[in-house]
C-alpha atoms as a PDB file:
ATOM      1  CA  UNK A   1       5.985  -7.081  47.085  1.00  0.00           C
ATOM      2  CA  UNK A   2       4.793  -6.787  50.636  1.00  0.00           C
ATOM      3  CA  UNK A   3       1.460  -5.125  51.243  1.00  0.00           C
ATOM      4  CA  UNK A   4       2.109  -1.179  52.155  1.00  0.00           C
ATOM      5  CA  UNK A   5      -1.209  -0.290  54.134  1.00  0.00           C
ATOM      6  CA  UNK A   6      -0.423  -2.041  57.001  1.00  0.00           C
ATOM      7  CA  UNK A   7       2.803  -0.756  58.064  1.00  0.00           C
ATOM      8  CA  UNK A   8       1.341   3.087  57.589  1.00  0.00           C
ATOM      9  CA  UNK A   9       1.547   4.231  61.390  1.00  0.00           C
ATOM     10  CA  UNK A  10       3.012   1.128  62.590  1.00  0.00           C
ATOM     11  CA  UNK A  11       0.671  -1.250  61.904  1.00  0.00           C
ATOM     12  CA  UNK A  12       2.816  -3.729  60.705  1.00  0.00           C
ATOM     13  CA  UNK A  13       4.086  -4.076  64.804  1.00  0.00           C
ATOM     14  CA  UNK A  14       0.038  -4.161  65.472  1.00  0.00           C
ATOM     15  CA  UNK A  15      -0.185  -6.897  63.221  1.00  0.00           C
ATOM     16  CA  UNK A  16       2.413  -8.386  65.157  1.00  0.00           C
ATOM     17  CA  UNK A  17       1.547  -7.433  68.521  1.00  0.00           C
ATOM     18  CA  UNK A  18      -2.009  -9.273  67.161  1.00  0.00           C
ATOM     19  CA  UNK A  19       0.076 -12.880  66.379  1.00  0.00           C
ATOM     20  CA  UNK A  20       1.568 -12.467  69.965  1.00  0.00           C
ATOM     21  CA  UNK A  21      -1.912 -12.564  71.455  1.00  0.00           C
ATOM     22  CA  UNK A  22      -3.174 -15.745  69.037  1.00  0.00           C
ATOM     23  CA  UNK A  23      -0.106 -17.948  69.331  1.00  0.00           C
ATOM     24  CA  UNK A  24       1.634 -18.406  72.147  1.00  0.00           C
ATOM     25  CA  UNK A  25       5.037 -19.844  69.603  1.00  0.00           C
ATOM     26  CA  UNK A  26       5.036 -16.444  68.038  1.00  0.00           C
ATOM     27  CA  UNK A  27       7.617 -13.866  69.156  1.00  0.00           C
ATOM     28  CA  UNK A  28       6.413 -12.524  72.382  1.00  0.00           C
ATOM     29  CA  UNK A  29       5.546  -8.503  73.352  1.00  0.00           C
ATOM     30  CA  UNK A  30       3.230  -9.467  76.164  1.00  0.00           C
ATOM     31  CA  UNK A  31       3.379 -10.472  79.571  1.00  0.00           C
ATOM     32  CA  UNK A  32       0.505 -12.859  80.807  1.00  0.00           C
ATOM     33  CA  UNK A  33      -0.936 -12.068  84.279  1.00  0.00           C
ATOM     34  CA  UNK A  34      -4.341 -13.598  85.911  1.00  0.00           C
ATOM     35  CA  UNK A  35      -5.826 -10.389  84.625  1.00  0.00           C
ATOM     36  CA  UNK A  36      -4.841 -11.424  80.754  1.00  0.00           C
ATOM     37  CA  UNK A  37      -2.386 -10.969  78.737  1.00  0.00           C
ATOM     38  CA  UNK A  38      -1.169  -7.423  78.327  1.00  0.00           C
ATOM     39  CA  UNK A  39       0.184  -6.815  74.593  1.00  0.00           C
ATOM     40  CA  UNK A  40       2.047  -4.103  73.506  1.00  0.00           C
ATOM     41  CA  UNK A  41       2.753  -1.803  70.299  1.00  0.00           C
ATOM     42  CA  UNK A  42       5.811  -1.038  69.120  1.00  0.00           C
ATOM     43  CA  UNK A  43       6.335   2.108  70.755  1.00  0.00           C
ATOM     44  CA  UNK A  44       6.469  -0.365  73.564  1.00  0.00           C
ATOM     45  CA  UNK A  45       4.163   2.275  75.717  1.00  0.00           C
ATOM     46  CA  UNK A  46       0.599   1.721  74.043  1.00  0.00           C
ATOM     47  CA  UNK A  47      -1.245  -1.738  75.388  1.00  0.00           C
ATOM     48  CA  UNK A  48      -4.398  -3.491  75.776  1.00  0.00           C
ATOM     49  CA  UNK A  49      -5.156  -6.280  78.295  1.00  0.00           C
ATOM     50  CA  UNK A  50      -6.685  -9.143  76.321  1.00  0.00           C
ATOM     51  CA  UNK A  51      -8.532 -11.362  78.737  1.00  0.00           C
ATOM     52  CA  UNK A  52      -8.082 -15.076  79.295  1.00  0.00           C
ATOM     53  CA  UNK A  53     -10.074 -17.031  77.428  1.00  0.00           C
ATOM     54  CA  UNK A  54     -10.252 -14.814  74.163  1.00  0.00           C
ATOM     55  CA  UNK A  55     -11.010 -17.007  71.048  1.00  0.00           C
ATOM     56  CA  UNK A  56      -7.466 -17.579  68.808  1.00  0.00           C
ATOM     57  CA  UNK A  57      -9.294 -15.907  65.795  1.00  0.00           C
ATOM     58  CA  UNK A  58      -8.567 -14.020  63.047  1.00  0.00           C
ATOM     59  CA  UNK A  59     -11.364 -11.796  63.783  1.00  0.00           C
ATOM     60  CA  UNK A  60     -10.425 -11.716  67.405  1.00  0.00           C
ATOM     61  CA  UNK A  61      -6.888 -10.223  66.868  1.00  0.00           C
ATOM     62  CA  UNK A  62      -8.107  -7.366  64.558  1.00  0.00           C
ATOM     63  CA  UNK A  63     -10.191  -6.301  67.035  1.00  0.00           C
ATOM     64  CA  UNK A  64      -6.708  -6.433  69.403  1.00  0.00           C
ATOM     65  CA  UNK A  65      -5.224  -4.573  66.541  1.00  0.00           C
ATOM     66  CA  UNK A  66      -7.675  -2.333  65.900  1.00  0.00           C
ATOM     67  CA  UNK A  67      -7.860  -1.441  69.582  1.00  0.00           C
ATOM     68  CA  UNK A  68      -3.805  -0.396  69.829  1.00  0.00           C
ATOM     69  CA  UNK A  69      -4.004   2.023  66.531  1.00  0.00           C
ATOM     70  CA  UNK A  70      -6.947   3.535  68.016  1.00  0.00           C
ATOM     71  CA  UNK A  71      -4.925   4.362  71.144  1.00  0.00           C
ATOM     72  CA  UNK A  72      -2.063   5.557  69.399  1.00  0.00           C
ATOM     73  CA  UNK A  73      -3.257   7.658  66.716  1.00  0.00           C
ATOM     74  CA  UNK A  74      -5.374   9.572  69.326  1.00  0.00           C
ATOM     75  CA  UNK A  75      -1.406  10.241  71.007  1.00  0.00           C
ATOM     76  CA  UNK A  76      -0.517  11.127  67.337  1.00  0.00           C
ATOM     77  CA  UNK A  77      -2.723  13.598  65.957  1.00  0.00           C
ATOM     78  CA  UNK A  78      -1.268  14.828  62.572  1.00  0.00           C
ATOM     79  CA  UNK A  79       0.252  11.343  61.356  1.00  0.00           C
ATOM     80  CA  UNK A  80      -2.090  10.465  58.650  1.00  0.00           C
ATOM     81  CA  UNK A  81       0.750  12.322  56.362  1.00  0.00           C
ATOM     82  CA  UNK A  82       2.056   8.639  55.898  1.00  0.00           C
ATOM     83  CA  UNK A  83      -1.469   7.421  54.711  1.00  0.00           C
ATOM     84  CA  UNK A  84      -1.831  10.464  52.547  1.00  0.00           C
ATOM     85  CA  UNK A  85       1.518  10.343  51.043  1.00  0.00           C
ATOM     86  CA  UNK A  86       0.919   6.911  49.933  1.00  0.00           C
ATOM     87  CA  UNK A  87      -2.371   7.768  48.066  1.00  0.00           C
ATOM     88  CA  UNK A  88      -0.921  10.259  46.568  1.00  0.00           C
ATOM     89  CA  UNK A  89       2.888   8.351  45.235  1.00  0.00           C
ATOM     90  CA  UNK A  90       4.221   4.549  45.267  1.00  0.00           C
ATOM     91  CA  UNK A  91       6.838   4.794  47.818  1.00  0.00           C
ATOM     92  CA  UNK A  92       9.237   1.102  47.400  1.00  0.00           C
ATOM     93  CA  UNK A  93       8.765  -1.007  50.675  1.00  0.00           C
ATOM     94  CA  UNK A  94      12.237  -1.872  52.443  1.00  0.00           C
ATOM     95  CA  UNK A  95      13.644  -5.183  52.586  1.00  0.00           C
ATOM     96  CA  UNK A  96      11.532  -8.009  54.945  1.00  0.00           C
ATOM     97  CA  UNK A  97      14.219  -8.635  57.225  1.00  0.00           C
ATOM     98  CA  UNK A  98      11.740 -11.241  59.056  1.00  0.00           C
ATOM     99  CA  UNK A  99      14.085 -13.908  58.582  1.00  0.00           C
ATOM    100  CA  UNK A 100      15.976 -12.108  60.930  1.00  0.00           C
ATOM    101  CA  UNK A 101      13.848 -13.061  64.031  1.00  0.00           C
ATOM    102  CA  UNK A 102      15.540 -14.823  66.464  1.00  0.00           C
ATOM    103  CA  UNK A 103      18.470 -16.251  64.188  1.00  0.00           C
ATOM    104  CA  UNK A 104      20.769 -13.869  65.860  1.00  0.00           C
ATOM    105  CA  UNK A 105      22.968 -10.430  64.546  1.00  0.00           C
ATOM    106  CA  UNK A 106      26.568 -11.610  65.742  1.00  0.00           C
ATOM    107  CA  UNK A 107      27.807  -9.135  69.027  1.00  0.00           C
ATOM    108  CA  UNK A 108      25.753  -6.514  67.251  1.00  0.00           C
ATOM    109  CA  UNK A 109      22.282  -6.774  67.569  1.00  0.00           C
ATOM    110  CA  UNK A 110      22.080 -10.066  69.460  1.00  0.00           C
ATOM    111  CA  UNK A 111      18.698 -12.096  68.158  1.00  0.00           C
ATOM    112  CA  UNK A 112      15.797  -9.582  67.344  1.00  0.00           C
ATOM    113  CA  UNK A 113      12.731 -10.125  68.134  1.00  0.00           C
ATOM    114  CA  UNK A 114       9.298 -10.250  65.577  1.00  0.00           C
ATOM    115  CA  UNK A 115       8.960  -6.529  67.522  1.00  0.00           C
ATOM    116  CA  UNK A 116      12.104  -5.057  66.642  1.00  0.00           C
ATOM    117  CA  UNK A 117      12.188  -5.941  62.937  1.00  0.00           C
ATOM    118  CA  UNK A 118       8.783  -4.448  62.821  1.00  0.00           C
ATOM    119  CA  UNK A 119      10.265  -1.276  63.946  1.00  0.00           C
ATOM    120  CA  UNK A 120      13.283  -1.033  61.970  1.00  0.00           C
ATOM    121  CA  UNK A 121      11.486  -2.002  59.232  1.00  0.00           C
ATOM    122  CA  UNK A 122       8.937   0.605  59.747  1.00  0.00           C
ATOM    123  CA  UNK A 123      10.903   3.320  60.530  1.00  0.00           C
ATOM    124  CA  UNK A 124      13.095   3.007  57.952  1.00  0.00           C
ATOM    125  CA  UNK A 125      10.120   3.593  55.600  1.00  0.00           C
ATOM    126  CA  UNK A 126       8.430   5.983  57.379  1.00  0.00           C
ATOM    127  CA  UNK A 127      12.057   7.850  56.285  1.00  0.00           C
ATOM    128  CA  UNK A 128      11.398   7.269  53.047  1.00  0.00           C
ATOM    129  CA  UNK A 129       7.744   8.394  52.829  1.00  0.00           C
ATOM    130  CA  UNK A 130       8.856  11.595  54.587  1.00  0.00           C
ATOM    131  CA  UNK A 131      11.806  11.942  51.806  1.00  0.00           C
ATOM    132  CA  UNK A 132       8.910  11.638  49.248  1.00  0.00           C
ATOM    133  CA  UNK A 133       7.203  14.670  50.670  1.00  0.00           C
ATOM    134  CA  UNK A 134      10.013  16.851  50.294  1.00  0.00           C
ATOM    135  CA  UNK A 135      10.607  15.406  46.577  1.00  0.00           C
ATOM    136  CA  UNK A 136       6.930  16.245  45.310  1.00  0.00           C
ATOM    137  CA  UNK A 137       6.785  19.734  47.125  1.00  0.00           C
ATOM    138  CA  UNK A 138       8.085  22.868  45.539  1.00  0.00           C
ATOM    139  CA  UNK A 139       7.321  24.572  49.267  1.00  0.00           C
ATOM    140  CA  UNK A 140       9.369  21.929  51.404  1.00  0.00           C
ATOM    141  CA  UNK A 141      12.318  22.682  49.193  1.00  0.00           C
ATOM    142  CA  UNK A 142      11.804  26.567  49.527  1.00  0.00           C
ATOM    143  CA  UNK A 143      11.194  26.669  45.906  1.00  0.00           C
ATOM    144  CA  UNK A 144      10.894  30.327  44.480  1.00  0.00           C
ATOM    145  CA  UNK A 145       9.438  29.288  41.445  1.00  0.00           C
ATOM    146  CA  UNK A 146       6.969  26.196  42.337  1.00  0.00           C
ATOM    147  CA  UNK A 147       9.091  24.033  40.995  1.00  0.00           C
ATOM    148  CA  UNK A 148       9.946  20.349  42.695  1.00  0.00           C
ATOM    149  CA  UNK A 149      11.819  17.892  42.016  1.00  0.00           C
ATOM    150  CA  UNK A 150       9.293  15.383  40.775  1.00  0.00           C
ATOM    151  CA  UNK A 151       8.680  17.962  37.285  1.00  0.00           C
ATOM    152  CA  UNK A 152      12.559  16.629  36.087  1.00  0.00           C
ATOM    153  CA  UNK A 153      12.398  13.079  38.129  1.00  0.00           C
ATOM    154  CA  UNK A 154       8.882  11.347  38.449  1.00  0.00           C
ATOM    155  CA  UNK A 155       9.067   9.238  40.920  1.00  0.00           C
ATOM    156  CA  UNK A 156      12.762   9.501  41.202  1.00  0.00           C
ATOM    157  CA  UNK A 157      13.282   8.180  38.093  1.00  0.00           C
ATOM    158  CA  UNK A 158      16.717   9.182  36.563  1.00  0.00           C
ATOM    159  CA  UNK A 159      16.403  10.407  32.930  1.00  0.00           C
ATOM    160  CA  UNK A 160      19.504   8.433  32.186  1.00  0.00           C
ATOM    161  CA  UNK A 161      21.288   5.800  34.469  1.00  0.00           C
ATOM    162  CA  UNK A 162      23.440   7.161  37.482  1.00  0.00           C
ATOM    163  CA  UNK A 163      25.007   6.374  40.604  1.00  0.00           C
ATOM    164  CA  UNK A 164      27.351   8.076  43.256  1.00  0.00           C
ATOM    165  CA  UNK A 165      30.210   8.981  43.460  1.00  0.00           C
ATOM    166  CA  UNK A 166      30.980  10.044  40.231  1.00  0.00           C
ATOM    167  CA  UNK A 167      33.043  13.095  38.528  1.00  0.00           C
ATOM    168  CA  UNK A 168      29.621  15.304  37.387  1.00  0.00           C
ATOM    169  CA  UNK A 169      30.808  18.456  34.863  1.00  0.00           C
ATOM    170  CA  UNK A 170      27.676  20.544  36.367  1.00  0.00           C
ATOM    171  CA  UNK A 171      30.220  20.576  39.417  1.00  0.00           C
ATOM    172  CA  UNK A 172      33.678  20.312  37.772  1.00  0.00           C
ATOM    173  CA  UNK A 173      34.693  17.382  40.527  1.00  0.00           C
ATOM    174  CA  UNK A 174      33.529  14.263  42.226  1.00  0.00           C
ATOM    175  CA  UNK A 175      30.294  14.182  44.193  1.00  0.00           C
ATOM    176  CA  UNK A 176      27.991  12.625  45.995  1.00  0.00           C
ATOM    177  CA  UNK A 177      24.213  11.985  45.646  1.00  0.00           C
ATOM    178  CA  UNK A 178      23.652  14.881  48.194  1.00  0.00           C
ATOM    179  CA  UNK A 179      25.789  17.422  46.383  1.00  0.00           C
ATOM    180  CA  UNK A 180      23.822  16.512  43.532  1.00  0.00           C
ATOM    181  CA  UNK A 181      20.654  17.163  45.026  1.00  0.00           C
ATOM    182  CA  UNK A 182      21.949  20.446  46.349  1.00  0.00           C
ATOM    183  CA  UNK A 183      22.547  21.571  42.615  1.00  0.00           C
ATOM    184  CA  UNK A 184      19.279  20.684  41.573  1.00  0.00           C
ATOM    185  CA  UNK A 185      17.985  22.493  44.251  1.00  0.00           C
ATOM    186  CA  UNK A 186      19.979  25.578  44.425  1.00  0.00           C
ATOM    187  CA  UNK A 187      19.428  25.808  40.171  1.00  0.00           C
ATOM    188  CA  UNK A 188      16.277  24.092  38.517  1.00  0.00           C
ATOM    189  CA  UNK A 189      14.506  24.119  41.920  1.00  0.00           C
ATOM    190  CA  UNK A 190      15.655  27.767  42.543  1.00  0.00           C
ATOM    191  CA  UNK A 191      15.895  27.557  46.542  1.00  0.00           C
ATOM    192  CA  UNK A 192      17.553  27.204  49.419  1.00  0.00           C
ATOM    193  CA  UNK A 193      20.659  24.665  50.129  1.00  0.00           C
ATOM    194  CA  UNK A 194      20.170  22.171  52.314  1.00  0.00           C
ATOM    195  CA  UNK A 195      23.078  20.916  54.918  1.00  0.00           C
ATOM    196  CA  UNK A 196      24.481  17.680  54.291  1.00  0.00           C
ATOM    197  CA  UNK A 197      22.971  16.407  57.992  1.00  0.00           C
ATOM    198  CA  UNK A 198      19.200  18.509  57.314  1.00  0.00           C
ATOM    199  CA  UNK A 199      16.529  15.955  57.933  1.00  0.00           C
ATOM    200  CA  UNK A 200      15.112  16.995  54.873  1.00  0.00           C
ATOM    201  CA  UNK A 201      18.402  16.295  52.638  1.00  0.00           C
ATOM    202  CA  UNK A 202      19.112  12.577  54.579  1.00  0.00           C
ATOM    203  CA  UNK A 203      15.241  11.832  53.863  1.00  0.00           C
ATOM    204  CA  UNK A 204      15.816  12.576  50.087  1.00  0.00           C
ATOM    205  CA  UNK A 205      18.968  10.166  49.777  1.00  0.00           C
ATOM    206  CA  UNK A 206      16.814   7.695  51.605  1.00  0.00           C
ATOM    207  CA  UNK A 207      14.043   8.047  49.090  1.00  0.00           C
ATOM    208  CA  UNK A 208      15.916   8.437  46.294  1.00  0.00           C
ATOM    209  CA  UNK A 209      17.957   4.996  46.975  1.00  0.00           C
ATOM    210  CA  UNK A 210      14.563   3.638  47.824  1.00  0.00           C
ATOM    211  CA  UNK A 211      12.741   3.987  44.624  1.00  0.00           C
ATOM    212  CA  UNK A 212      16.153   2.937  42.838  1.00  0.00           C
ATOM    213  CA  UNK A 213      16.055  -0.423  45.080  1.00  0.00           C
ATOM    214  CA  UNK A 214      17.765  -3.341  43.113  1.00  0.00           C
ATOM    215  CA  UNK A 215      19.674  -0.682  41.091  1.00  0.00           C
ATOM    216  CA  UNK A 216      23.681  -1.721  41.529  1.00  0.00           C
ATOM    217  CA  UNK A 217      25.895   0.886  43.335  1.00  0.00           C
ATOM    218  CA  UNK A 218      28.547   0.926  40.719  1.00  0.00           C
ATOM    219  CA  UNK A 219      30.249   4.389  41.260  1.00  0.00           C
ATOM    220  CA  UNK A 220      31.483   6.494  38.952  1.00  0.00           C
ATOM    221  CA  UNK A 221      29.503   4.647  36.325  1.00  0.00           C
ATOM    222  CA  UNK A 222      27.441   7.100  33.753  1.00  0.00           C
END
């Protein structure tokens, strides 16, 4: 499994932005100029200007590293809830879609570069972390008796195999993951409904599917 702590806040794209600077065969984010080379995070707004001449070290490009997340956590006060959600629950990593770079996506998404797998990677699990907030807080889901969902599902953890669709009797008819969720929040949970399209409901599917990673999706099966 692929180490979590790096791709926190994005630093998985500072790690890359990092390579950029030491190899000049890696994937580039940086333009070079007779100033330096300027490298870039993934937000593709944050830089720093390495000068010419920097040593190709290991050393050398944490310091580049370190230098980016400094700028953009002070532009993101308030995100260490990524860091602290971590520490607190395993949240599954997505797929490395690094063998991606460069090979090309067909008409779709033409031939990524090291940058833009970064993001989607990170992004996508940044979704996830956020889904795992809601799923271990009895206040996100509006809870009136402190209960979340975690008390019934650790971890997301099914008590006994499922997957969606399926006819569930709780419902009388077929359903769907969120309509399931919406039960157990509406009943165990004892709060509020979410919309099918609430950030908070989409971020619980995404969790949800995330922890049950590797699981087949054969519907209807009980």
């Amino acid at each position: 499994m692929r180490s979590i702590t790096l791709s926190l806040l994005a630093l998985a794209a500072a790690a890359a932005a990092a390579v950029n600077a030491q190899s000049s065969s890696a994937t580039s984010s940086s333009a070079s100029t007779s100033g330096g080379k300027l490298v870039k995070l993934c937000d593709n707004q944050t830089t720093v200007r390495v000068p010419n001449g920097t040593p190709k070290t290991h050393a050398e490009g944490q310091k580049i590293s370190d230098a980016l997340m400094a700028q953009w956590e002070s532009k993101h006060p308030g995100n260490t809830w990524i860091a602290e959600e971590l520490q607190a629950h395993t949240v599954v990593p997505p797929e490395d879609n690094q063998h991606l770079v460069g090979s090309g996506q067909r008409s779709t998404y033409g031939a990524p570069t090291l940058q833009e797998v970064k993001l989607w990677d990170h992004e996508t699990y940044k979704f996830a972390v956020y889904g795992s907030t809601v799923f271990h807080s009895a206040g996100a889901l509006g809870s009136e008796i402190a209960v979340s969902c975690d008390m019934c599902h650790p971890n997301a953890a099914n008590t006994h195999p499922e997957t969606y669709p399926k006819f569930q009797p709780q419902l009388g008819r077929v359903v769907l993951l969120r309509d399931m969720i919406n039960w157990c929040i509406e009943h165990p949970v004892r709060g509020k409904v979410l919309d099918p399209d609430d950030p908070k409901m989409r971020a619980l599917e995404a969790y949800i599917l995330a922890q049950r990673k590797g699981v087949p999706l054969d519907y209807g099966k009980r």
